[in-house]
C-alpha atoms as a PDB file:
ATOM      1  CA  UNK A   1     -13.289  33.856  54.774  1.00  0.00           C
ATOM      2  CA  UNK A   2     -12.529  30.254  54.473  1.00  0.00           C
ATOM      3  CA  UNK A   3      -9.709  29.275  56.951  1.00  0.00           C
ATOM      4  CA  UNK A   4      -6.636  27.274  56.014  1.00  0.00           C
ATOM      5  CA  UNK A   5      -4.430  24.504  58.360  1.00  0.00           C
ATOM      6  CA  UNK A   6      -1.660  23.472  57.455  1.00  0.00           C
ATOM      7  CA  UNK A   7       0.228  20.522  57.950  1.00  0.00           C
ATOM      8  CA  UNK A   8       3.898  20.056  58.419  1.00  0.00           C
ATOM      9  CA  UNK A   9       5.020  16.570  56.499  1.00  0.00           C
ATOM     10  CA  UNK A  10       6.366  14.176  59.263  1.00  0.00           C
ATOM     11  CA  UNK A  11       9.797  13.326  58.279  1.00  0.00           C
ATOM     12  CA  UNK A  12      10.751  10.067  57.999  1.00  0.00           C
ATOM     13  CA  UNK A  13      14.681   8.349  59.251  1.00  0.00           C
ATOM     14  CA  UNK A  14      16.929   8.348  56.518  1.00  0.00           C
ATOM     15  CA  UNK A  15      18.106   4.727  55.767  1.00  0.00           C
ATOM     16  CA  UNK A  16      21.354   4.067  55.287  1.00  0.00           C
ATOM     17  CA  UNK A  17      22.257   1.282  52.990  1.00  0.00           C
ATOM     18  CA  UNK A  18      25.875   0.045  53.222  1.00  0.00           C
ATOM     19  CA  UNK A  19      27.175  -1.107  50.046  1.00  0.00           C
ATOM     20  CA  UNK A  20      28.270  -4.739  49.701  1.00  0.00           C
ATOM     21  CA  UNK A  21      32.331  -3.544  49.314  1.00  0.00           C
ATOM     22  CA  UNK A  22      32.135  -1.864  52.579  1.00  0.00           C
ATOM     23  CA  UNK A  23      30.607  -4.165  54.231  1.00  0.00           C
ATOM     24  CA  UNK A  24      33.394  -6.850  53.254  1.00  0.00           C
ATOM     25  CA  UNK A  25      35.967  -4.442  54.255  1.00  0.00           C
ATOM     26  CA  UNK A  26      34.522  -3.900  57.927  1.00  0.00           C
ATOM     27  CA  UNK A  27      35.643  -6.939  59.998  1.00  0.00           C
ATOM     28  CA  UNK A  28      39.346  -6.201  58.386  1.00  0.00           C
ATOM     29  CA  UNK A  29      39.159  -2.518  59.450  1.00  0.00           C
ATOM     30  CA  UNK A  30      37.880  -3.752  63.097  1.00  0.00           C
ATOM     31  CA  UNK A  31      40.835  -6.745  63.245  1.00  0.00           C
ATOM     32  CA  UNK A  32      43.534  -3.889  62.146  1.00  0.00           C
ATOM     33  CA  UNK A  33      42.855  -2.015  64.749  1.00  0.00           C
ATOM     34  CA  UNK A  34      42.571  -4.397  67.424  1.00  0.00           C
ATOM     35  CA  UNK A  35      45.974  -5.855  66.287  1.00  0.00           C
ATOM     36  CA  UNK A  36      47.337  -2.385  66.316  1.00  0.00           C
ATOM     37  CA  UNK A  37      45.789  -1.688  70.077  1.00  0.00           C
ATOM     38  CA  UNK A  38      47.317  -5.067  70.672  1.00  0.00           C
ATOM     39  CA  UNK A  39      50.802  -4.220  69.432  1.00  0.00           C
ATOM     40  CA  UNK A  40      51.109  -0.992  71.443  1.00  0.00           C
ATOM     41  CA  UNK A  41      50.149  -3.010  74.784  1.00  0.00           C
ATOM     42  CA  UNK A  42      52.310  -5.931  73.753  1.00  0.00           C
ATOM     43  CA  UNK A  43      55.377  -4.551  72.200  1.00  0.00           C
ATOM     44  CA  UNK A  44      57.122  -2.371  74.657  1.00  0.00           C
ATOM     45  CA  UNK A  45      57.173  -5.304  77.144  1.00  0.00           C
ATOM     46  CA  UNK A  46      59.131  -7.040  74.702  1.00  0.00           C
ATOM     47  CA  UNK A  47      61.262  -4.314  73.919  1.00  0.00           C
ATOM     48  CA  UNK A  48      61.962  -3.844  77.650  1.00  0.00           C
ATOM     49  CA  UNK A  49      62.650  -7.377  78.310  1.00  0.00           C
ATOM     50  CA  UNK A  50      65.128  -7.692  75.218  1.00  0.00           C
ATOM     51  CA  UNK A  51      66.760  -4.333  75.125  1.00  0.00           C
ATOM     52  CA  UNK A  52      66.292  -2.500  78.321  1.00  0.00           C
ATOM     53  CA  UNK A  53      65.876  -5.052  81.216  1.00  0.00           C
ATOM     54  CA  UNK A  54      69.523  -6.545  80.222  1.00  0.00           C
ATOM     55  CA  UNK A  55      70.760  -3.143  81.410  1.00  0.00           C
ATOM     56  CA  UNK A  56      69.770  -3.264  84.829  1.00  0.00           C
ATOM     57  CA  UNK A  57      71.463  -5.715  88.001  1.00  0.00           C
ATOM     58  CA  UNK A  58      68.760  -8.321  89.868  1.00  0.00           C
ATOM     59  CA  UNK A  59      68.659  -8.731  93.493  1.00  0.00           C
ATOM     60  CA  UNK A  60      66.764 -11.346  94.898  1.00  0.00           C
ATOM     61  CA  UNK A  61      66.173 -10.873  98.937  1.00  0.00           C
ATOM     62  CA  UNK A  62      64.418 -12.636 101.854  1.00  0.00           C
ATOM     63  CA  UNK A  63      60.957 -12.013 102.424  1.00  0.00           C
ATOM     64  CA  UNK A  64      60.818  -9.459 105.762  1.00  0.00           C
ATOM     65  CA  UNK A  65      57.671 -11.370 106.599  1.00  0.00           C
ATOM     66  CA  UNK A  66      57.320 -14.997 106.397  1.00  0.00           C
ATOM     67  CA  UNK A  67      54.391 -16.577 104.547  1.00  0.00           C
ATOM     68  CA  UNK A  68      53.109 -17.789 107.926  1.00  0.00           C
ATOM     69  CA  UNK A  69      53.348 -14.543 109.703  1.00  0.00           C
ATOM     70  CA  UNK A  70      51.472 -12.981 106.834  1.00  0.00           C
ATOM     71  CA  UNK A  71      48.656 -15.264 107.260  1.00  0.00           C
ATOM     72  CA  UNK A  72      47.806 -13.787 110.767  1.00  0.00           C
ATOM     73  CA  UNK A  73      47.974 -10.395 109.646  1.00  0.00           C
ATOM     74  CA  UNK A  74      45.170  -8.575 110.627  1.00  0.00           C
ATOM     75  CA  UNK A  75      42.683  -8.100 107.805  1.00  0.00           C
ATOM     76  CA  UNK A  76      43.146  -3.678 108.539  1.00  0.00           C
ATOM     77  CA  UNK A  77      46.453  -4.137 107.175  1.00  0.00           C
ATOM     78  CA  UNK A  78      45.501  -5.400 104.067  1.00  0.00           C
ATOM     79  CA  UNK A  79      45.554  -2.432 100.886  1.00  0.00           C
ATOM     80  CA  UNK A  80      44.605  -2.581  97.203  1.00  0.00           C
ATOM     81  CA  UNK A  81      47.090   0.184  96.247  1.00  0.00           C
ATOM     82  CA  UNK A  82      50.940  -0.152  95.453  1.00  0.00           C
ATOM     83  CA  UNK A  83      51.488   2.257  92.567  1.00  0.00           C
ATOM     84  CA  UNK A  84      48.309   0.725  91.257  1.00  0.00           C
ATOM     85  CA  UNK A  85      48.719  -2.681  91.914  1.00  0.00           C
ATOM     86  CA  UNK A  86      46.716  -4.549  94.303  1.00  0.00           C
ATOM     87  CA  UNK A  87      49.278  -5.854  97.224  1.00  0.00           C
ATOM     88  CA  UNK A  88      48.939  -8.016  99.800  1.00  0.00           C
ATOM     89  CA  UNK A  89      49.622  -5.668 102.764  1.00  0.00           C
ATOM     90  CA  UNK A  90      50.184  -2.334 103.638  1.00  0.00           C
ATOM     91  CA  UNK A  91      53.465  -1.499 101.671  1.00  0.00           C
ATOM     92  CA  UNK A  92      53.692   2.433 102.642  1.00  0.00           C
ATOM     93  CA  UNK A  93      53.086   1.734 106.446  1.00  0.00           C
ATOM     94  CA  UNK A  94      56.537   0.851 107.673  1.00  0.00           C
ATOM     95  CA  UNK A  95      55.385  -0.484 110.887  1.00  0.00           C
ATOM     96  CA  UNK A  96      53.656  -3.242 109.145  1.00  0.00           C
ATOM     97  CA  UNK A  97      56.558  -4.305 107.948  1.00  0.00           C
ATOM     98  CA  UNK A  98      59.206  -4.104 110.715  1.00  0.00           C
ATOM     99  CA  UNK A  99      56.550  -4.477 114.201  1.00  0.00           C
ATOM    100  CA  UNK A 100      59.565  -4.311 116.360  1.00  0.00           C
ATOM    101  CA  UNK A 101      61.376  -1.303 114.293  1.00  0.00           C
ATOM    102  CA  UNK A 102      60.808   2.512 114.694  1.00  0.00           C
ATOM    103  CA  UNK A 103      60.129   3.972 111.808  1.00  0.00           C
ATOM    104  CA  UNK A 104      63.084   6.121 110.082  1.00  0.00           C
ATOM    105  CA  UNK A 105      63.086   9.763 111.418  1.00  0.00           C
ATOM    106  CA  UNK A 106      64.279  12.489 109.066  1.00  0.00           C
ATOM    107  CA  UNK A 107      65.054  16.218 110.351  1.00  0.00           C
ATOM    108  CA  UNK A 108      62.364  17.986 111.396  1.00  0.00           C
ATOM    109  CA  UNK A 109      60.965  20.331 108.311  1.00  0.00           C
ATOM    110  CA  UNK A 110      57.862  22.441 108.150  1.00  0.00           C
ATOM    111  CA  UNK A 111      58.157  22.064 104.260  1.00  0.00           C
ATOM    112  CA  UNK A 112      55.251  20.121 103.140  1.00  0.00           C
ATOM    113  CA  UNK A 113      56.491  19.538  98.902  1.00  0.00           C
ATOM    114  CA  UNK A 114      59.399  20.244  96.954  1.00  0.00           C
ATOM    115  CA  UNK A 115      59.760  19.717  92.987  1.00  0.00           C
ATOM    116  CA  UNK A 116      62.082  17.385  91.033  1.00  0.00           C
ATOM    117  CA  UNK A 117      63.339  17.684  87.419  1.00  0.00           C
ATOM    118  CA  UNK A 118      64.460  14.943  84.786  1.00  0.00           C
ATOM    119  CA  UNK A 119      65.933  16.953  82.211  1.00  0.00           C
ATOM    120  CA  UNK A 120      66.525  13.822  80.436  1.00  0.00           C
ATOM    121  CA  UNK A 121      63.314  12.790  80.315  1.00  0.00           C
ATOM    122  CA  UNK A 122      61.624  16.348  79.763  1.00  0.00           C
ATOM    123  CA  UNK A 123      60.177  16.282  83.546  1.00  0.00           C
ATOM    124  CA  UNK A 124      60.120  19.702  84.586  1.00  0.00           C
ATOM    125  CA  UNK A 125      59.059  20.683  88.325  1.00  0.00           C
ATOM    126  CA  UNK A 126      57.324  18.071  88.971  1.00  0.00           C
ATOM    127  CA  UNK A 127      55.670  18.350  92.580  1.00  0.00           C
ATOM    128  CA  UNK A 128      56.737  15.363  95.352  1.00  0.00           C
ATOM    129  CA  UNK A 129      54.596  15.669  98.486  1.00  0.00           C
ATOM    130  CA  UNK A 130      56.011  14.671 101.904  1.00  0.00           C
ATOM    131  CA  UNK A 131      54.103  11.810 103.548  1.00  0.00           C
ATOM    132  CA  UNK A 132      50.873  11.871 101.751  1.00  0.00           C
ATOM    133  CA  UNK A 133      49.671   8.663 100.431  1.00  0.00           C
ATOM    134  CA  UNK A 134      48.199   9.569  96.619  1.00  0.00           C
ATOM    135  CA  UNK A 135      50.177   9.445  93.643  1.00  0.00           C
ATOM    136  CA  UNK A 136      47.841   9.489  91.451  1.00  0.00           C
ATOM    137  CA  UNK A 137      48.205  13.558  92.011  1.00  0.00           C
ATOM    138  CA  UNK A 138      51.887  14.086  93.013  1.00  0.00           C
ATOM    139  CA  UNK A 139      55.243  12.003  93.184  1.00  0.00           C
ATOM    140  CA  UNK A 140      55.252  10.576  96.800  1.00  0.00           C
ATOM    141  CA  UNK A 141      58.380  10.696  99.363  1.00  0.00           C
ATOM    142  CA  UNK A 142      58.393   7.684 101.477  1.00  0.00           C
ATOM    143  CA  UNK A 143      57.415   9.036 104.814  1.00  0.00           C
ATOM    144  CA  UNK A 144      59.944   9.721 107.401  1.00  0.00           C
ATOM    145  CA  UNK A 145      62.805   9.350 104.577  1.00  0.00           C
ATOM    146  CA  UNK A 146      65.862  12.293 104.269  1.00  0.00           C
ATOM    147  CA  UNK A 147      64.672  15.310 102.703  1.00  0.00           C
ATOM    148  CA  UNK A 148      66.774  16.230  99.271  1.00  0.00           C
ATOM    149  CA  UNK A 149      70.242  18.065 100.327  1.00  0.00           C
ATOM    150  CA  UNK A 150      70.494  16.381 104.019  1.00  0.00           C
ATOM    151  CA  UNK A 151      72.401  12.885 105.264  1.00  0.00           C
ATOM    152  CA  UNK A 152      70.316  10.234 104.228  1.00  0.00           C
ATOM    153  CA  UNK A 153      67.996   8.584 100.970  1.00  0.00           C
ATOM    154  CA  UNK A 154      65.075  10.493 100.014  1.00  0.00           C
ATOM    155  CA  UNK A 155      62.987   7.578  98.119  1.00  0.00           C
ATOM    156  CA  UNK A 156      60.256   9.014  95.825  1.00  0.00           C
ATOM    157  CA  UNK A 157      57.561   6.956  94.390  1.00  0.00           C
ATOM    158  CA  UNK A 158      55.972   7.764  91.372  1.00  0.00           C
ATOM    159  CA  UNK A 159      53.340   6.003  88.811  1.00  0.00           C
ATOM    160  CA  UNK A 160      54.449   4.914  85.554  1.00  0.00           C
ATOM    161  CA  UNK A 161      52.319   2.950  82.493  1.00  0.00           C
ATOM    162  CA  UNK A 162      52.628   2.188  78.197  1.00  0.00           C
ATOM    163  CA  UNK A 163      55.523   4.658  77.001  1.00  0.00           C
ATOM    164  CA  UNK A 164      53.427   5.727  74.294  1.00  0.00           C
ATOM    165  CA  UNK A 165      51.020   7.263  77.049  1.00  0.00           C
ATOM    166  CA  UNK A 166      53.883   9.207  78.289  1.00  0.00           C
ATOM    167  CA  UNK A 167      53.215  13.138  79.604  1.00  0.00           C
ATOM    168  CA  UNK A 168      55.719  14.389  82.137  1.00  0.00           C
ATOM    169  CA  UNK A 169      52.747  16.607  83.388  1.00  0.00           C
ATOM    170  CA  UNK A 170      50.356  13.512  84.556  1.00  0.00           C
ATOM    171  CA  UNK A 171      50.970  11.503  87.456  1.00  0.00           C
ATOM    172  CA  UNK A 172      49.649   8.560  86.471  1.00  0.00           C
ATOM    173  CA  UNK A 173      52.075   8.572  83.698  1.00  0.00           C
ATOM    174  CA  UNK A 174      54.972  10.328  84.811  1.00  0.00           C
ATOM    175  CA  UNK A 175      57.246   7.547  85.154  1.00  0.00           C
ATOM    176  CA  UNK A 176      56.967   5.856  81.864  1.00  0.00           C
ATOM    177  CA  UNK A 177      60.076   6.232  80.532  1.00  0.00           C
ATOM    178  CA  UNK A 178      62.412   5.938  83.882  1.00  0.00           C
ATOM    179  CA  UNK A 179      64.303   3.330  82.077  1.00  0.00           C
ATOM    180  CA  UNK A 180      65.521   5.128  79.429  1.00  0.00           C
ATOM    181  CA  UNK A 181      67.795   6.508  82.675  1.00  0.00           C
ATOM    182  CA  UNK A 182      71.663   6.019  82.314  1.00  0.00           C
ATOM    183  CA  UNK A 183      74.529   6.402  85.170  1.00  0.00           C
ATOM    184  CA  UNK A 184      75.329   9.532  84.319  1.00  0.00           C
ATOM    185  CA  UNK A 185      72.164  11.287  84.144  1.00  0.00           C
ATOM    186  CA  UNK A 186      70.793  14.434  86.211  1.00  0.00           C
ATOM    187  CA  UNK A 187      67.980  14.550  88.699  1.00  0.00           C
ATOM    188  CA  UNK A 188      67.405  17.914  90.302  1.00  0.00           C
ATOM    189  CA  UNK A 189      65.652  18.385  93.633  1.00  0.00           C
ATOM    190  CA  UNK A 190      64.632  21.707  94.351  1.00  0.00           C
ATOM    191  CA  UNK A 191      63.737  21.973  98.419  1.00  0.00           C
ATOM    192  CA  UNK A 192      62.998  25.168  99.843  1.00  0.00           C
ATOM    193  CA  UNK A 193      64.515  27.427  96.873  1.00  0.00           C
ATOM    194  CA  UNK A 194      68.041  25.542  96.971  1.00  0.00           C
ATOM    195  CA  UNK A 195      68.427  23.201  94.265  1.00  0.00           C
ATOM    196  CA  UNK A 196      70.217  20.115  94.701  1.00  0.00           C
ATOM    197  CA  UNK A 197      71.412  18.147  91.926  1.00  0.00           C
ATOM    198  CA  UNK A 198      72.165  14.457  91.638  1.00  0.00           C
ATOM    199  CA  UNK A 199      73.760  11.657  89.238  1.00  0.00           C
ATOM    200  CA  UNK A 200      72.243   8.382  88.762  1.00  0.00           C
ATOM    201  CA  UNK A 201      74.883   5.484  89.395  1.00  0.00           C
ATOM    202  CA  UNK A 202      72.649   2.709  89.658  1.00  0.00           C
ATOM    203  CA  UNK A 203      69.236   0.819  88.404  1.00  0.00           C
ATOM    204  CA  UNK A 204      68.401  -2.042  89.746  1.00  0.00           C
ATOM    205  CA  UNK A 205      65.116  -3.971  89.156  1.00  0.00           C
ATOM    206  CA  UNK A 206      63.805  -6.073  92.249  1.00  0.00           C
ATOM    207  CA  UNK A 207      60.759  -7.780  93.602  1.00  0.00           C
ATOM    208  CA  UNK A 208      57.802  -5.878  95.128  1.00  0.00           C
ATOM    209  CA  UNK A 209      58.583  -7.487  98.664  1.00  0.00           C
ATOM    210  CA  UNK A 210      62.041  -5.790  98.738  1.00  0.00           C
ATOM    211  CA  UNK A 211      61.716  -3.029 100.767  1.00  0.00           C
ATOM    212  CA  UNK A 212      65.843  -2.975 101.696  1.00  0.00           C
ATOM    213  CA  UNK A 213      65.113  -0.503  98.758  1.00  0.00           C
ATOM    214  CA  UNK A 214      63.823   1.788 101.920  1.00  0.00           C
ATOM    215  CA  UNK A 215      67.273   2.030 103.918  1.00  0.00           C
ATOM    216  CA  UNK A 216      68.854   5.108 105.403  1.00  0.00           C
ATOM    217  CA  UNK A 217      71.945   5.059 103.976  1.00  0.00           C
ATOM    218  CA  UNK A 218      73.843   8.957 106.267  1.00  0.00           C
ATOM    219  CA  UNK A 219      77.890   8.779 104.519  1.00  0.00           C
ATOM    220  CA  UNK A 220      76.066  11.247 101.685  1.00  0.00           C
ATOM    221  CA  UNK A 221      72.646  12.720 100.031  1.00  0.00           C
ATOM    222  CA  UNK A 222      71.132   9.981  98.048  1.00  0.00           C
ATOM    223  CA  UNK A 223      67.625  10.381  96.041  1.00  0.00           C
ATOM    224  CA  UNK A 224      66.068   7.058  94.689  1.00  0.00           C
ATOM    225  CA  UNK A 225      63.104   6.889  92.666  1.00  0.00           C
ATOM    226  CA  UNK A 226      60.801   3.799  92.420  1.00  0.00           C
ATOM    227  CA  UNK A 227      57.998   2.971  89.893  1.00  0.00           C
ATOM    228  CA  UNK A 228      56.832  -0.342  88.288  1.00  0.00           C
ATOM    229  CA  UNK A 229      58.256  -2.433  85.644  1.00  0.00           C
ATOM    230  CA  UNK A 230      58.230  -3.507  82.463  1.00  0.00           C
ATOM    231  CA  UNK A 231      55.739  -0.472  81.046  1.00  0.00           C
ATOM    232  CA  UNK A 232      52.322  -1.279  81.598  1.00  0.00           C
ATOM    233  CA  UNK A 233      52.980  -3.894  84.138  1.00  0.00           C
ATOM    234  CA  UNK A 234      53.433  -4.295  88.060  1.00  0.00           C
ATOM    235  CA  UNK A 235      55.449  -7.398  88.122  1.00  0.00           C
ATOM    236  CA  UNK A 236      58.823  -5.767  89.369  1.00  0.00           C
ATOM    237  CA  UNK A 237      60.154  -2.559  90.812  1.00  0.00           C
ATOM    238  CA  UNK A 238      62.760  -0.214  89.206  1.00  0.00           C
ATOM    239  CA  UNK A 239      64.864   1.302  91.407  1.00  0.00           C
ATOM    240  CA  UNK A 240      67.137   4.662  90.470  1.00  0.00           C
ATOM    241  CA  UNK A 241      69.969   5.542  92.863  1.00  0.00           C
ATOM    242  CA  UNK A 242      71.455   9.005  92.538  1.00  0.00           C
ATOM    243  CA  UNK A 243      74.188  10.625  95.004  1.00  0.00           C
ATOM    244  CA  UNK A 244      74.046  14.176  95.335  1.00  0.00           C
ATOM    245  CA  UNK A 245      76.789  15.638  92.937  1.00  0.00           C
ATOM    246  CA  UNK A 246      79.172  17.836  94.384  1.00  0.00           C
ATOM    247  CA  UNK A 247      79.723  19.703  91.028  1.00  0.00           C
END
């Protein structure tokens, strides 16, 4: 019996040969959508700056550390992170700011988060952790500010970026569309099952060095939320006041 091999054909890359048209029509395709990439980056700064930034007071304040005195900080005081920017010291560590001031003291509370709502804005229970440092995962409360419903400012921090990149449920974009915020509007605190709601009456857009922003105001309940403005950028703060509403 004569015995047979046999050999599997090796196969060979197919080639593909682009036609002359679409090879013309490449770079255009490639320049469209790096103008359109552009345009999405570009645009709502504009649009904030023309339309939106208008809106909003200025306040210009002193420096709480001179340029000197910063200078001979220590280098352990220095931080990369300030809502994602880099900044030149430690911005969340009050005592680096004020040495010779005690840091603010709210009432004692074994409640470690609470949840806020926008309804506005379609943010729904969105968790704020008290005193942690990471807002990439959570809204932030400035640590030892009021807690929602007592005496005091409860001053939440919170990420924001391109509008277009909006989603109420991600942190690192949650904030993206704070200025579409109006006196008026409704921000609802929910602390330990009571929910407290307040009404904007002010934005204001400062430098990153303000930190008056920080004060303990104790004639009422205030709530203020901070991110970074215009969209996309770190170049000034927008700051939301609300009062607690009595209604």
């Amino acid at each position: 019996m004569t015995p047979y091999i046999y050999l599997k054909a090796e196969r060979r890359p197919k080639v593909v040969i682009l036609r002359p048209q679409i090879m013309v029509f490449l770079p255009a395709m490639f320049m469209m959508v790096g103008i359109f990439l552009l345009a999405n980056a570009v645009l709502p700064i504009i649009s904030y700056q023309l339309f939106i930034s208008p809106r909003f007071s200025r306040q210009e304040f002193v420096r709480p550390i001179s340029q000197e005195d910063l200078l001979r900080q220590p280098a352990e005081v220095f931080t990369p992170v300030v809502l994602g920017e880099e900044a030149p010291f430690e911005y969340i560590d009050f005592a680096k700011w004020f040495p010779s001031a005690s840091k603010p003291e709210g009432r004692p509370s074994k409640i470690t988060h609470y949840t806020i709502s926008i309804p506005k804005l379609g943010i729904e229970n969105a968790v704020v952790e008290i005193s942690s440092l990471d807002i990439k995962k959570s809204l932030i409360q400035y640590p030892g500010t009021a807690n929602p419903g007592q005496p005091g400012n409860a001053i939440i921090f919170g990420h924001s970026t391109l509008p277009f990149l909006f989603n109420p449920q991600n942190y690192i974009t949650i904030f993206s569309t704070l200025p579409n915020l109006k006196a008026g509007d409704e921000v609802l605190a929910n602390f330990d099952g009571i929910i407290y709601r307040y009404r904007v009456e002010e934005m204001v857009e400062t430098k990153p060095e303000d930190i008056s922003v920080l004060e303990q105001r104790y004639d009422d309940s205030y709530l203020t939320l901070i991110t970074c403005v215009p969209p996309g950028s770190y170049l000034r703060r927008l700051i939301v006041r609300a009062r607690l509403s009595v209604i």
